[in-house]
N, C-alpha and C. Protein backbone atom coordinates (compact mmCIF):
# COMPACT_ATOMS: atom_id res chain seq x y z
N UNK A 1 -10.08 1.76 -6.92
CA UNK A 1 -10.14 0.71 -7.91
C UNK A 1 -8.94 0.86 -8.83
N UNK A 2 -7.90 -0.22 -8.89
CA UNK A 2 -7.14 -0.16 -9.71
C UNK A 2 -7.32 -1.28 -10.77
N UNK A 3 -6.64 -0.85 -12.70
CA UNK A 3 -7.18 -1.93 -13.60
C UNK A 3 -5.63 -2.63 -13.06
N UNK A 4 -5.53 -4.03 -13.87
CA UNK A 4 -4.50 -5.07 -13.68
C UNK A 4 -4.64 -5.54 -14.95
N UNK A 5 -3.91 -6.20 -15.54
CA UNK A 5 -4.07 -6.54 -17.11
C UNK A 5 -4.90 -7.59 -16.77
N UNK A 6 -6.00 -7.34 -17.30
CA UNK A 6 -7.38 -8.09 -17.21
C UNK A 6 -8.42 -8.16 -15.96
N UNK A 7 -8.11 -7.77 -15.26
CA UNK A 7 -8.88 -7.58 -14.04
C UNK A 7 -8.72 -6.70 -13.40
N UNK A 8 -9.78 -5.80 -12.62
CA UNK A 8 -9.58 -4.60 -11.47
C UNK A 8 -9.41 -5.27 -9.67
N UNK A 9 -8.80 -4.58 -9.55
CA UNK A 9 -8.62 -4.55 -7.77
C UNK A 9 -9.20 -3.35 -7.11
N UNK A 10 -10.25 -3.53 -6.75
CA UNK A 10 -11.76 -2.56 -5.78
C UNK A 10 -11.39 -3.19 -4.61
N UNK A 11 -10.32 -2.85 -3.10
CA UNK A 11 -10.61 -3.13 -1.90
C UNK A 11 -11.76 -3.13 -1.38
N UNK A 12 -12.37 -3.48 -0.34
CA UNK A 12 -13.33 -3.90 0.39
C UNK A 12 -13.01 -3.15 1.90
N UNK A 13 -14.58 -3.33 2.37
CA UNK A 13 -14.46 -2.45 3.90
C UNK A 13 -13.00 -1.31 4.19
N UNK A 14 -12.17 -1.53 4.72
CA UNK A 14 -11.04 -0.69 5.25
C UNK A 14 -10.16 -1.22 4.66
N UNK A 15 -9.92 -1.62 3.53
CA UNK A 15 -8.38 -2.30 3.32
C UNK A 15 -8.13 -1.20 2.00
N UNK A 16 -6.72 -1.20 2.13
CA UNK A 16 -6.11 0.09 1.12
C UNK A 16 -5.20 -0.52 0.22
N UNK A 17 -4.86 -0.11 -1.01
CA UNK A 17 -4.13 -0.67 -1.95
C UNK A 17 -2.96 0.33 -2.15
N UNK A 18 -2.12 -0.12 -1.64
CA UNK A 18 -0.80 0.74 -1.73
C UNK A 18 0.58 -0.17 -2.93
N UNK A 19 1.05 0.89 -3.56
CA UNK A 19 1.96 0.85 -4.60
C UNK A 19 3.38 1.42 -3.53
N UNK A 20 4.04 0.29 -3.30
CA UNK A 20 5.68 0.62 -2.37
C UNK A 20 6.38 1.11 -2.90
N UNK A 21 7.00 2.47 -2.73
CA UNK A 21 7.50 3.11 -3.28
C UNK A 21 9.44 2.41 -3.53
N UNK A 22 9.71 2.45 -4.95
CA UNK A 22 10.55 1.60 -4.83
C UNK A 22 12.02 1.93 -4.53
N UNK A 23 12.87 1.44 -3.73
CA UNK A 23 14.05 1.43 -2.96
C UNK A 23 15.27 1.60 -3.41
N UNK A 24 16.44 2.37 -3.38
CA UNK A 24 17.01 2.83 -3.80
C UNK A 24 18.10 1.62 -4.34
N UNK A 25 18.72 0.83 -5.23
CA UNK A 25 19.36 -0.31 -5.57
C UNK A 25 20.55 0.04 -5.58
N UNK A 26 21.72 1.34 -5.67
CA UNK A 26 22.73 1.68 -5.65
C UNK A 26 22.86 2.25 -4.44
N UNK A 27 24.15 1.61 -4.02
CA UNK A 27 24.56 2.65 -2.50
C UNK A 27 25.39 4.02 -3.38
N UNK A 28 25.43 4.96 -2.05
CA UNK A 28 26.43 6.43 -2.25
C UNK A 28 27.69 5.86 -3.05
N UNK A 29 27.91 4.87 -2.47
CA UNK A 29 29.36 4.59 -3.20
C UNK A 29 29.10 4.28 -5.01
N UNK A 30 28.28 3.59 -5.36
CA UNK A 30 28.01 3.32 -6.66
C UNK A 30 27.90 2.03 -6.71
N UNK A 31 27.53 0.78 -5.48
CA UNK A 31 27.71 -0.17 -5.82
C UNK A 31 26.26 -0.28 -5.95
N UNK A 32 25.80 -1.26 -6.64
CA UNK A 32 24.39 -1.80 -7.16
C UNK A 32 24.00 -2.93 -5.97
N UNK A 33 22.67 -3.22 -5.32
CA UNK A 33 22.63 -4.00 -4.34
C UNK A 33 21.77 -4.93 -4.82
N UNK A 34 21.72 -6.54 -4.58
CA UNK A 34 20.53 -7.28 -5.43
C UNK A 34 19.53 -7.34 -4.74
N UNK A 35 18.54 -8.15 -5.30
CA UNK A 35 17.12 -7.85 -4.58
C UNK A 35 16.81 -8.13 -2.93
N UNK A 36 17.98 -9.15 -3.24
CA UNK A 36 17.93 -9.64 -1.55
C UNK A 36 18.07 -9.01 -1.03
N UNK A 37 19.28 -7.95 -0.99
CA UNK A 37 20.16 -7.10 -0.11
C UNK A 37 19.01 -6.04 0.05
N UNK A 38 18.54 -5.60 -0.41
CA UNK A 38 17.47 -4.34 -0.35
C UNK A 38 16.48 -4.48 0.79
N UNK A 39 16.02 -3.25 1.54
CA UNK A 39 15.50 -3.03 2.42
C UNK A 39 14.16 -2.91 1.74
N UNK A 40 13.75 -3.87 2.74
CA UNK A 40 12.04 -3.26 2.45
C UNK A 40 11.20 -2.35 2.54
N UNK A 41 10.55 -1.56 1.50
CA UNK A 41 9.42 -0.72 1.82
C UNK A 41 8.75 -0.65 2.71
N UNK A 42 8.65 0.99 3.35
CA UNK A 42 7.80 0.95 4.42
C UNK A 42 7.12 2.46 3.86
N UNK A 43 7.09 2.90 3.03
CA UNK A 43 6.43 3.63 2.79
C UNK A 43 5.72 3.43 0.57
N UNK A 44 4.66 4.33 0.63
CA UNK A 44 4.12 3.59 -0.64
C UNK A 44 3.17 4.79 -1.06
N UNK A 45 2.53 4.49 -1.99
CA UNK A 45 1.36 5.90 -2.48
C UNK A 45 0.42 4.58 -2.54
N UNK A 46 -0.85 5.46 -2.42
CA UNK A 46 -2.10 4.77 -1.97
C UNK A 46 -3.14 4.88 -3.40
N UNK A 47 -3.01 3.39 -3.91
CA UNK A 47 -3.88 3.57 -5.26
C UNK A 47 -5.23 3.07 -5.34
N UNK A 48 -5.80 2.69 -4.08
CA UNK A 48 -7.38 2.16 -4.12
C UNK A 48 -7.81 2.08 -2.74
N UNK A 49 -8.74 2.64 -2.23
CA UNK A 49 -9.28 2.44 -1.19
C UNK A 49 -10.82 1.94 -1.15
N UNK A 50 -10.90 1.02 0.17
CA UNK A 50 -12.42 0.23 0.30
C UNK A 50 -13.16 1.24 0.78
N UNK A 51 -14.43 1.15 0.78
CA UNK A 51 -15.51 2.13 1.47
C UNK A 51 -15.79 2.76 2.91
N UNK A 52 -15.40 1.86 3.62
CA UNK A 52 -14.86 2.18 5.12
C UNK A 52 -15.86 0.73 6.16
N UNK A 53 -15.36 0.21 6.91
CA UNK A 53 -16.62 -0.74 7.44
C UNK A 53 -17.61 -0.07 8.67
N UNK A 54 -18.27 -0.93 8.69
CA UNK A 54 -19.43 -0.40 9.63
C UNK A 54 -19.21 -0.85 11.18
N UNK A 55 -19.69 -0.08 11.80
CA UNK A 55 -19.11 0.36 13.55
C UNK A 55 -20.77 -0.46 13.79
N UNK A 56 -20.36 -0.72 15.34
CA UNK A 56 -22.01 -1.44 15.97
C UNK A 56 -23.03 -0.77 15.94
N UNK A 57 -23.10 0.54 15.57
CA UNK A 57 -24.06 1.21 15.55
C UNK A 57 -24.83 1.26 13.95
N UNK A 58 -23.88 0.51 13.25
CA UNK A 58 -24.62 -0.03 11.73
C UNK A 58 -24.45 0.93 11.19
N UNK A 59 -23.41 2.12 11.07
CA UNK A 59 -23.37 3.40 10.62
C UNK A 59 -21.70 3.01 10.08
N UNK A 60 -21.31 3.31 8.74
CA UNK A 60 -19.84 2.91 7.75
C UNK A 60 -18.33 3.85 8.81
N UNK A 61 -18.21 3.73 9.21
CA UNK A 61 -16.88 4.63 9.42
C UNK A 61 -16.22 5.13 7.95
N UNK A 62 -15.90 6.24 7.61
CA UNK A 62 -15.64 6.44 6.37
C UNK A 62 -14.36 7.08 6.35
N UNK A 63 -13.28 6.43 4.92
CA UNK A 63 -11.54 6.24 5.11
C UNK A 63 -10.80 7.31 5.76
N UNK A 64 -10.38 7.54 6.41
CA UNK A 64 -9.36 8.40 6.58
C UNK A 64 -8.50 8.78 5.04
N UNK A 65 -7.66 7.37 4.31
CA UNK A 65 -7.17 7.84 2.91
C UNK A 65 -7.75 7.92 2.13
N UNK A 66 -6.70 8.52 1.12
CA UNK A 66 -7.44 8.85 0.03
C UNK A 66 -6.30 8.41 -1.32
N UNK A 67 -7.20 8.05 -2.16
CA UNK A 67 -5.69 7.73 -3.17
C UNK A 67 -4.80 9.27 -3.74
N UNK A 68 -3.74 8.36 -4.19
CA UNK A 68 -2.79 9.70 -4.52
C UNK A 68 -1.94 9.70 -3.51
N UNK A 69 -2.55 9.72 -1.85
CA UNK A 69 -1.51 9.98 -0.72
C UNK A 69 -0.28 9.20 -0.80
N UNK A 70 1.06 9.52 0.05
CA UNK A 70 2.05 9.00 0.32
C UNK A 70 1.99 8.80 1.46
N UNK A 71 2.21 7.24 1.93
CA UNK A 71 1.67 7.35 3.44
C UNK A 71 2.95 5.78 4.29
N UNK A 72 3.08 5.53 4.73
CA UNK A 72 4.31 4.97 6.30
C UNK A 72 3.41 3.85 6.45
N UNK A 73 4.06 3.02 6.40
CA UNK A 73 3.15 1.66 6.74
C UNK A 73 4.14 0.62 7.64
N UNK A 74 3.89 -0.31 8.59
CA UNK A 74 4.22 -1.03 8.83
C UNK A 74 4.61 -2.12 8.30
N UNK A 75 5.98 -2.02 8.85
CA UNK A 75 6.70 -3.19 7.96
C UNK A 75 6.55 -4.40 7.57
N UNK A 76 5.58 -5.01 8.80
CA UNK A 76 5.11 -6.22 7.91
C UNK A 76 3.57 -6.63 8.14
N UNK A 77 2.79 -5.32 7.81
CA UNK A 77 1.35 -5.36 7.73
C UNK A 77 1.28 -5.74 6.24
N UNK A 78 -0.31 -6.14 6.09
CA UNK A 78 -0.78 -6.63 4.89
C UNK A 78 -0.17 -7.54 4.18
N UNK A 79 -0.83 -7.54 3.06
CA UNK A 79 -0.70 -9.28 2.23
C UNK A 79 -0.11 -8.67 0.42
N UNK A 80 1.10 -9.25 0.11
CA UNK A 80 1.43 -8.87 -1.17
C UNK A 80 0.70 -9.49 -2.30
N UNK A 81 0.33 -8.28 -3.24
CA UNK A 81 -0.60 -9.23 -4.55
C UNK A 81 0.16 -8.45 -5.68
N UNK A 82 -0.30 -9.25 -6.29
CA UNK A 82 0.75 -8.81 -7.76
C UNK A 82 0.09 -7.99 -8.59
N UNK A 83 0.66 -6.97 -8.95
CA UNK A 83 -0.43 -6.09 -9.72
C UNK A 83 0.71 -5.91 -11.15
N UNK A 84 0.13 -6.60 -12.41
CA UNK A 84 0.79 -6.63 -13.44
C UNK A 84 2.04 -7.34 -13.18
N UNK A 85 3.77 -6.40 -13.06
CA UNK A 85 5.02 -7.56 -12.79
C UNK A 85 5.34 -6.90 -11.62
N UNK A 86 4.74 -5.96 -11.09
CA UNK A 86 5.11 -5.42 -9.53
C UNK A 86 4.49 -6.19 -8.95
N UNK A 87 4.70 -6.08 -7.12
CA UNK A 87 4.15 -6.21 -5.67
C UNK A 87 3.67 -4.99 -5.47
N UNK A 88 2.51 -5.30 -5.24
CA UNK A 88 2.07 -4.24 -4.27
C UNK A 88 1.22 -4.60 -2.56
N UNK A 89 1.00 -3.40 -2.30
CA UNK A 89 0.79 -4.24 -0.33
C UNK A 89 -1.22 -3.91 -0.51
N UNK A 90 -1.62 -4.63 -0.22
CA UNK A 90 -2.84 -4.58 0.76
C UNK A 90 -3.60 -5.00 1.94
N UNK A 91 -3.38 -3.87 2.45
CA UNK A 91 -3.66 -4.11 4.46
C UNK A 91 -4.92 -3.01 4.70
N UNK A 92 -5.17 -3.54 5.66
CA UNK A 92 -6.37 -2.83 6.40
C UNK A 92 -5.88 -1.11 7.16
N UNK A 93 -6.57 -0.09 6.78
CA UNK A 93 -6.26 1.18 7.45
C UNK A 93 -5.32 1.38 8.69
N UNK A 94 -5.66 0.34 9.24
CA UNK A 94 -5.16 0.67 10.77
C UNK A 94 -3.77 0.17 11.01
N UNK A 95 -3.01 -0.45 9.67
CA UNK A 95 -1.83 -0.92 9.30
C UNK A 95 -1.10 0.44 9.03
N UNK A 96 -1.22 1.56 8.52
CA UNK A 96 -0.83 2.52 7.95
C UNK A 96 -1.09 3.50 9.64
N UNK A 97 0.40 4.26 9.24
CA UNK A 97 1.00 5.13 10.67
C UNK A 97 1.01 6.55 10.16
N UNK A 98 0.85 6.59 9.03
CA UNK A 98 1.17 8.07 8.68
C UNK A 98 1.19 8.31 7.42
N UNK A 99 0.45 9.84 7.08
CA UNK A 99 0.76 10.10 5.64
C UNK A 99 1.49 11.32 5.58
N UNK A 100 2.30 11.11 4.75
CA UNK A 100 3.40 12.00 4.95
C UNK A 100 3.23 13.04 3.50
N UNK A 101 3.31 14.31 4.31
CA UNK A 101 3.25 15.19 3.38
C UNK A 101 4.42 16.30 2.69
């Protein structure tokens, strides 16, 4: 569960709330790159996770994450929502490749 100025974001079933970790805007050389030019996030820390959904046997599968993690996501899984004046990503577990430690 994360707050938002005025409202919380609590994912649902398997979907995870990840904060993209943000991208470096200066190259080695010193030049500054604009927003366009910048590569997109594929990796992020994980600030809310849903409860896990339920398998046919009516029993929850329960998350693999956990918040706090730093974790590899696919580049163009999940749906961007705005949390305060950032983007952040929320996609379903099975969007996410790795948590990197």
């Amino acid at each position: 569960m994360t707050k938002t100025s005025g409202s919380t974001i609590k994912p649902l079933f398997d979907f995870v709330l990840i904060k993209p970790v943000v991208a470096e805007t200066k190259t080695a050389s010193g030049i500054y790159l604009p927003d366009t030019a910048q590569k997109k996030s594929e990796m992020g820390e994980v600030m809310a996770v849903g409860p896990g959904v339920g398998n046919d046997d009516g029993r929850v599968n329960t998350m693999i994450l956990k918040v706090g993690q730093k974790v590899l996501y696919k580049k163009w899984g999940g749906n961007e929502v705005k949390v305060g004046y950032e983007e952040w990503m929320l996609m379903e577990q099975k969007d996410i490749m790795a948590i990197v430690e």
